[in-house]
C-alpha atoms as a PDB file:
ATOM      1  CA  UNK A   1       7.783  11.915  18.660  1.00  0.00           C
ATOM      2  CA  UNK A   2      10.828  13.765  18.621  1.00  0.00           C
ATOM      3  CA  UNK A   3      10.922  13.712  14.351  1.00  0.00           C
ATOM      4  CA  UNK A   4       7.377  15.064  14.950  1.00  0.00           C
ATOM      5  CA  UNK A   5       8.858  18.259  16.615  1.00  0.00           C
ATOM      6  CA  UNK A   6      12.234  18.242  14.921  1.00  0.00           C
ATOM      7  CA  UNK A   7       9.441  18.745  11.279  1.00  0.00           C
ATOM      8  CA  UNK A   8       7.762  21.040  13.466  1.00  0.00           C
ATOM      9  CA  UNK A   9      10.347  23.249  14.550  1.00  0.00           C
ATOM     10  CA  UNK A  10      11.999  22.951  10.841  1.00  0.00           C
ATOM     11  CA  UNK A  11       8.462  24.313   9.012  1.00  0.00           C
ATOM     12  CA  UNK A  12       8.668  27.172  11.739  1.00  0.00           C
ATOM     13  CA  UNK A  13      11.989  28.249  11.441  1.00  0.00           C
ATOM     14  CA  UNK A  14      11.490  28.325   7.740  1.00  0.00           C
ATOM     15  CA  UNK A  15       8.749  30.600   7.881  1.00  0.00           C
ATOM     16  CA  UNK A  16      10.529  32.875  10.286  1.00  0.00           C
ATOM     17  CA  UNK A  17      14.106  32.569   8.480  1.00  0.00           C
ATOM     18  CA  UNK A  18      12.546  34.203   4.820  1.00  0.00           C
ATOM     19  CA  UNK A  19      14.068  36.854   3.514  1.00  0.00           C
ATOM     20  CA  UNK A  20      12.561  40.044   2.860  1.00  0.00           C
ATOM     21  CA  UNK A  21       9.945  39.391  -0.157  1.00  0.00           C
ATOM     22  CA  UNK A  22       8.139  42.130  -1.767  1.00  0.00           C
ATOM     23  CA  UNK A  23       5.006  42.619  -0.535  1.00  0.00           C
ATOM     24  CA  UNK A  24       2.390  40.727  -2.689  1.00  0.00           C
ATOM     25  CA  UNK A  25      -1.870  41.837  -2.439  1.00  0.00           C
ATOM     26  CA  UNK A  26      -2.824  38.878  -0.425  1.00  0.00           C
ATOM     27  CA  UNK A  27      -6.753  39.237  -0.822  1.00  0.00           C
ATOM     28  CA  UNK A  28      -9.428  36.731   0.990  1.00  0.00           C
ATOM     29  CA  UNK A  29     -10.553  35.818   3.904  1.00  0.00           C
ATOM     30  CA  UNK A  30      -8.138  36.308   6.829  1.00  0.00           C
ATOM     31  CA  UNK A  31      -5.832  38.072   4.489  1.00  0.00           C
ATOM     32  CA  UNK A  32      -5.889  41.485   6.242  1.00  0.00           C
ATOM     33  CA  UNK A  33      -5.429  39.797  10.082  1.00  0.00           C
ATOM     34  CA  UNK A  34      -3.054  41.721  11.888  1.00  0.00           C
ATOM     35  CA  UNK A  35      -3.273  39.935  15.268  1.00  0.00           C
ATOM     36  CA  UNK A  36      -4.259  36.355  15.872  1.00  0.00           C
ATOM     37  CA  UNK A  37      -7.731  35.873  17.101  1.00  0.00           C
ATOM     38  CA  UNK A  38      -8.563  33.839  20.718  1.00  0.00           C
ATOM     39  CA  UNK A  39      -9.145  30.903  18.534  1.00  0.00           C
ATOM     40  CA  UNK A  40      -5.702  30.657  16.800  1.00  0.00           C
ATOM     41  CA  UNK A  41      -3.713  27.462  17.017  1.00  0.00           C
ATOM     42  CA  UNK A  42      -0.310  27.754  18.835  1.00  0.00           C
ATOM     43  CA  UNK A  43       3.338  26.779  17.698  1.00  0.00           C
ATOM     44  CA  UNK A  44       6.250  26.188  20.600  1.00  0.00           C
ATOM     45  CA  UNK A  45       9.210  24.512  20.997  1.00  0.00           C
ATOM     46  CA  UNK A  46      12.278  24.428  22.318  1.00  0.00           C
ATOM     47  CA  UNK A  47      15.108  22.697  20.386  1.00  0.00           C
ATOM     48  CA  UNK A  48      19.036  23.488  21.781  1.00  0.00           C
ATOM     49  CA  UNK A  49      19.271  27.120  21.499  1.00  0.00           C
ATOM     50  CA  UNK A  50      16.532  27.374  19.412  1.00  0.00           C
ATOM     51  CA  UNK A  51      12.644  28.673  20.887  1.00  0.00           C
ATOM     52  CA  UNK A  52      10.168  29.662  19.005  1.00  0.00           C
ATOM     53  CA  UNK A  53       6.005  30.764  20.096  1.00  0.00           C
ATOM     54  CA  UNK A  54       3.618  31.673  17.461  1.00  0.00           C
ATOM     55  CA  UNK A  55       0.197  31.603  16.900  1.00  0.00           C
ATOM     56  CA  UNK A  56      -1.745  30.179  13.787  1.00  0.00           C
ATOM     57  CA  UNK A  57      -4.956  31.139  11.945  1.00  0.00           C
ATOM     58  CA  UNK A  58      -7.117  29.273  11.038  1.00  0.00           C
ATOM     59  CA  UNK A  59      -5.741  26.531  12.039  1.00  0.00           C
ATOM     60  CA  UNK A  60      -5.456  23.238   9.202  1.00  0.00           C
ATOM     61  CA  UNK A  61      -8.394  21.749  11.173  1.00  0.00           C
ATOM     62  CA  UNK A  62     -10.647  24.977  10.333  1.00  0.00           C
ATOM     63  CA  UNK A  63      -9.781  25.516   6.978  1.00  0.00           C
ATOM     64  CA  UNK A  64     -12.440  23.653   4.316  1.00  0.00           C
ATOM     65  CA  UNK A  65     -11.660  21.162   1.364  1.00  0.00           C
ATOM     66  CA  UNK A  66     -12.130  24.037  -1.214  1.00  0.00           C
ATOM     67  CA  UNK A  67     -11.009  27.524   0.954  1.00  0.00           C
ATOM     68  CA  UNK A  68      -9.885  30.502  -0.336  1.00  0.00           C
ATOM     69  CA  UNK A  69      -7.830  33.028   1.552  1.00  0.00           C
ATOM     70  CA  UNK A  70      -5.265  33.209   4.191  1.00  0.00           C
ATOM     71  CA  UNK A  71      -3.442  31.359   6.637  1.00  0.00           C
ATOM     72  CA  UNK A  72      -1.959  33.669   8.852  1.00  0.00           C
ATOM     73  CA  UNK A  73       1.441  32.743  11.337  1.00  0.00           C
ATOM     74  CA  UNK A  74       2.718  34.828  13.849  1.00  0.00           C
ATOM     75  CA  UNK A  75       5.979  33.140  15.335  1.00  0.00           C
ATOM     76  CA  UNK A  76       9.033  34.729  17.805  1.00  0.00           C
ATOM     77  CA  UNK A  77      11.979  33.095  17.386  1.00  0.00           C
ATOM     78  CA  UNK A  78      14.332  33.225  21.000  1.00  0.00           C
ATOM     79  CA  UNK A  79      11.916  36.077  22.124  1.00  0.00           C
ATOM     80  CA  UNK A  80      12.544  38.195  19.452  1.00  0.00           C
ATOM     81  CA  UNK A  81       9.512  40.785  17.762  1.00  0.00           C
ATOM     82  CA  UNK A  82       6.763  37.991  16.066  1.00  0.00           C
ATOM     83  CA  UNK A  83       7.202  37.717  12.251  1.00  0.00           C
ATOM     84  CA  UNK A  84       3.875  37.364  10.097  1.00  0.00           C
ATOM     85  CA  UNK A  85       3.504  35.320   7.107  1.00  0.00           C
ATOM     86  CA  UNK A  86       0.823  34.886   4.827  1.00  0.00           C
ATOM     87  CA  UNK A  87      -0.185  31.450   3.241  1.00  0.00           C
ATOM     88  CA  UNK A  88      -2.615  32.018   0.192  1.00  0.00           C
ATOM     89  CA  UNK A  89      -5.392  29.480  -0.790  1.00  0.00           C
ATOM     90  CA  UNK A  90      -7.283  29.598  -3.661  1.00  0.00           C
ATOM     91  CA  UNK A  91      -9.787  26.709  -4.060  1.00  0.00           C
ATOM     92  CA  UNK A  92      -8.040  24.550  -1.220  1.00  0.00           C
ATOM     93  CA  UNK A  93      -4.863  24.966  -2.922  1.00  0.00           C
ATOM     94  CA  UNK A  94      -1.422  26.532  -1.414  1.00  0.00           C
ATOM     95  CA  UNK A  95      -0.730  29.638  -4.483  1.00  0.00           C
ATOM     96  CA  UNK A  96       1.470  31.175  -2.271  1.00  0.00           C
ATOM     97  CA  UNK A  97       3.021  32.658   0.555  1.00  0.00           C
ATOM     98  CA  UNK A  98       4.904  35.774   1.845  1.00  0.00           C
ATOM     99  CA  UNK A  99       7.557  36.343   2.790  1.00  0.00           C
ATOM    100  CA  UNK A 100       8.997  33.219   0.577  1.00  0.00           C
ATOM    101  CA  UNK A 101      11.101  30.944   2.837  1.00  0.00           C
ATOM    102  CA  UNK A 102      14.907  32.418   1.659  1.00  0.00           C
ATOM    103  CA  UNK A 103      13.395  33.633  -1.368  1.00  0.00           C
ATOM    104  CA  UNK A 104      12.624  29.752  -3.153  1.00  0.00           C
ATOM    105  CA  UNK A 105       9.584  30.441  -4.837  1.00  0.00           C
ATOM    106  CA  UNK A 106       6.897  27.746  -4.405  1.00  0.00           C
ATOM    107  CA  UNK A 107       7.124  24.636  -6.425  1.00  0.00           C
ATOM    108  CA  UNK A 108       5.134  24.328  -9.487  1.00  0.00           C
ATOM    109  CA  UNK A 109       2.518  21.689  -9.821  1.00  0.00           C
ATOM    110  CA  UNK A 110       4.532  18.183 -10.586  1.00  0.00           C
ATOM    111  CA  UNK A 111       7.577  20.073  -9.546  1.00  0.00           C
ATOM    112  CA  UNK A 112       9.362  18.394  -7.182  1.00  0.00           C
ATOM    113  CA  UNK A 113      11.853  19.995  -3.924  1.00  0.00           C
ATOM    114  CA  UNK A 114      14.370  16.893  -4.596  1.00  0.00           C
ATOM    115  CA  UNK A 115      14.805  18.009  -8.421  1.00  0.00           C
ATOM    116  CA  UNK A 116      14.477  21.336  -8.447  1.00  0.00           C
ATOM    117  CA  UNK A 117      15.076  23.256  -5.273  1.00  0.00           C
ATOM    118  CA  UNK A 118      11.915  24.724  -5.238  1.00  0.00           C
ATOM    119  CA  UNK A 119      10.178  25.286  -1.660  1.00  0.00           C
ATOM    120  CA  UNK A 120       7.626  22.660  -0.954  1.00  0.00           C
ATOM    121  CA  UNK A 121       4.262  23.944  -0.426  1.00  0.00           C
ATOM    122  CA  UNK A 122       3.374  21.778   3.155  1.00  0.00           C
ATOM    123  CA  UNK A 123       6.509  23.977   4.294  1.00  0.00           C
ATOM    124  CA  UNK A 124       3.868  27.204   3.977  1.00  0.00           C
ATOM    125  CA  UNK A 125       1.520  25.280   5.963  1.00  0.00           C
ATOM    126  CA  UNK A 126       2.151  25.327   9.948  1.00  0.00           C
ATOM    127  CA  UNK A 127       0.798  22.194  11.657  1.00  0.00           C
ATOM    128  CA  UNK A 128      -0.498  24.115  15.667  1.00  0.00           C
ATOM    129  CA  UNK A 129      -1.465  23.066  18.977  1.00  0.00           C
ATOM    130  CA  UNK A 130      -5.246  24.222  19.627  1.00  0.00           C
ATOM    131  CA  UNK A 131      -5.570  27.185  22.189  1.00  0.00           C
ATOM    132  CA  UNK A 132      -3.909  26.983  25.633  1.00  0.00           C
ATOM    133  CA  UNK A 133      -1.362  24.068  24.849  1.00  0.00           C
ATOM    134  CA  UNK A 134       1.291  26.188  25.407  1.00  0.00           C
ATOM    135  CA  UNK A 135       0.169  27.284  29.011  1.00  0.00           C
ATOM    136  CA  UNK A 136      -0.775  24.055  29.630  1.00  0.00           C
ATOM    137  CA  UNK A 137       2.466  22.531  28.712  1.00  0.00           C
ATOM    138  CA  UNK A 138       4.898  24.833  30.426  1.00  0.00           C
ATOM    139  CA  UNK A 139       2.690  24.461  33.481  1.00  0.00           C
ATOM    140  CA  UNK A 140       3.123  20.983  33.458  1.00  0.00           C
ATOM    141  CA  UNK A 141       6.194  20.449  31.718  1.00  0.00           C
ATOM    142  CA  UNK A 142       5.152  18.219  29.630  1.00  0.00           C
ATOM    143  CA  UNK A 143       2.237  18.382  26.382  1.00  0.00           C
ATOM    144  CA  UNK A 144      -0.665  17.124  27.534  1.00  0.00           C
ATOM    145  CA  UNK A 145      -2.277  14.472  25.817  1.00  0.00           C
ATOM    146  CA  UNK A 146      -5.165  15.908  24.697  1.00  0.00           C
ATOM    147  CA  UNK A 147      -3.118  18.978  22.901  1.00  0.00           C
ATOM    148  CA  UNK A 148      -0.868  15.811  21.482  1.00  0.00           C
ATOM    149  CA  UNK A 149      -3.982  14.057  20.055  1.00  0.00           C
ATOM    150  CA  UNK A 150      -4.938  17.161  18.763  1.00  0.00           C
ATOM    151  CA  UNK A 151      -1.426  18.276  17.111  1.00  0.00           C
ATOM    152  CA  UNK A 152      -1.356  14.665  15.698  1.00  0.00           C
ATOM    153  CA  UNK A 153      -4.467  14.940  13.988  1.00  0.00           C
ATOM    154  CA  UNK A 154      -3.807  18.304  12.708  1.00  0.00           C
ATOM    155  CA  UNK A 155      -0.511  16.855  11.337  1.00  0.00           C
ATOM    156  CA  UNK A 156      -2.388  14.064   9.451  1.00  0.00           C
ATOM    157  CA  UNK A 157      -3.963  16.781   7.846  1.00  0.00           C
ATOM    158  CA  UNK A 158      -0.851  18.096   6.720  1.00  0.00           C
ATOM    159  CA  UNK A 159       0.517  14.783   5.355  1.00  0.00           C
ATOM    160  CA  UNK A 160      -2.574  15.349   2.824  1.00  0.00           C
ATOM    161  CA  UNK A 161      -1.487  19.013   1.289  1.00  0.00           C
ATOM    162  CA  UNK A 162      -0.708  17.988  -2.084  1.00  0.00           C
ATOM    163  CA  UNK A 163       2.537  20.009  -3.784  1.00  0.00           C
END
């Protein structure tokens, strides 16, 4: 488990560490979310000196096989103001993101991070707890294992987005 939130906190702090992209027109559905919704999944952890909270929408769980639009992420790293990112889907298909994660563009299809550099597309995707983990968690110091079972399955998911 603790590679599970080492990847985790890694895919977080990589959306939170980009630099300052130029603004692209995201267009679709979710695009133009400012704020997450009730429903959004949640992202915390707490690594060394390293926290982070964020919410996610939709979550990988809620997005269909052939979606087009946005992913939205909202994450705080140590407290600090929340940073948004947009994920774009076209056809089910990560096209892009923004801000870029330290300004790597996206790999191209066949494109590999290993021989290239490029920034794998699963690192635009956030794996999240479903509402109320996080409360849940700190109140019990420990994840429960429903919002585990949940996370895992939403990770599976993940292991499926195809660069």
């Amino acid at each position: 488990m603790p590679q599970l939130m080492r990847l985790v906190a890694l895919l977080a702090i990589a959306l939170v560490l980009a630099s300052s992209a130029t603004a692209q027109q995201f267009s679709g559905e979710n695009c133009r979310l400012n704020s997450p919704p009730p429903d959004s999944g949640e992202i915390f952890f707490d690594i060394g000196k390293v926290s982070a909270a964020g919410r996610v929408y939709p979550r990988l769980s809620q997005i269909p096989s052939r979606y087009t639009g946005c992913q939205v992420t909202w994450v705080s790293i140590n407290g600090g103001s929340p940073i948004r990112s947009l994920t774009l889907f076209a056809q089910g298909r990560v096209i892009s993101i923004d801000p870029v994660p330290d300004g790597i563009p996206l790999c191209n299809a066949g494109e590999k991070v290993v021989d290239t550099g490029c920034t794998s597309r699963k690192t635009a995707v956030p794996v999240s707890y479903p509402p109320g983990c996080a409360a849940r968690t700190v109140e019990s110091k420990a994840v429960p294992r429903d919002c585990l079972e949940a996370f895992q399955a939403e990770f599976k998911l993940h292991d499926r987005i195809a660069d």
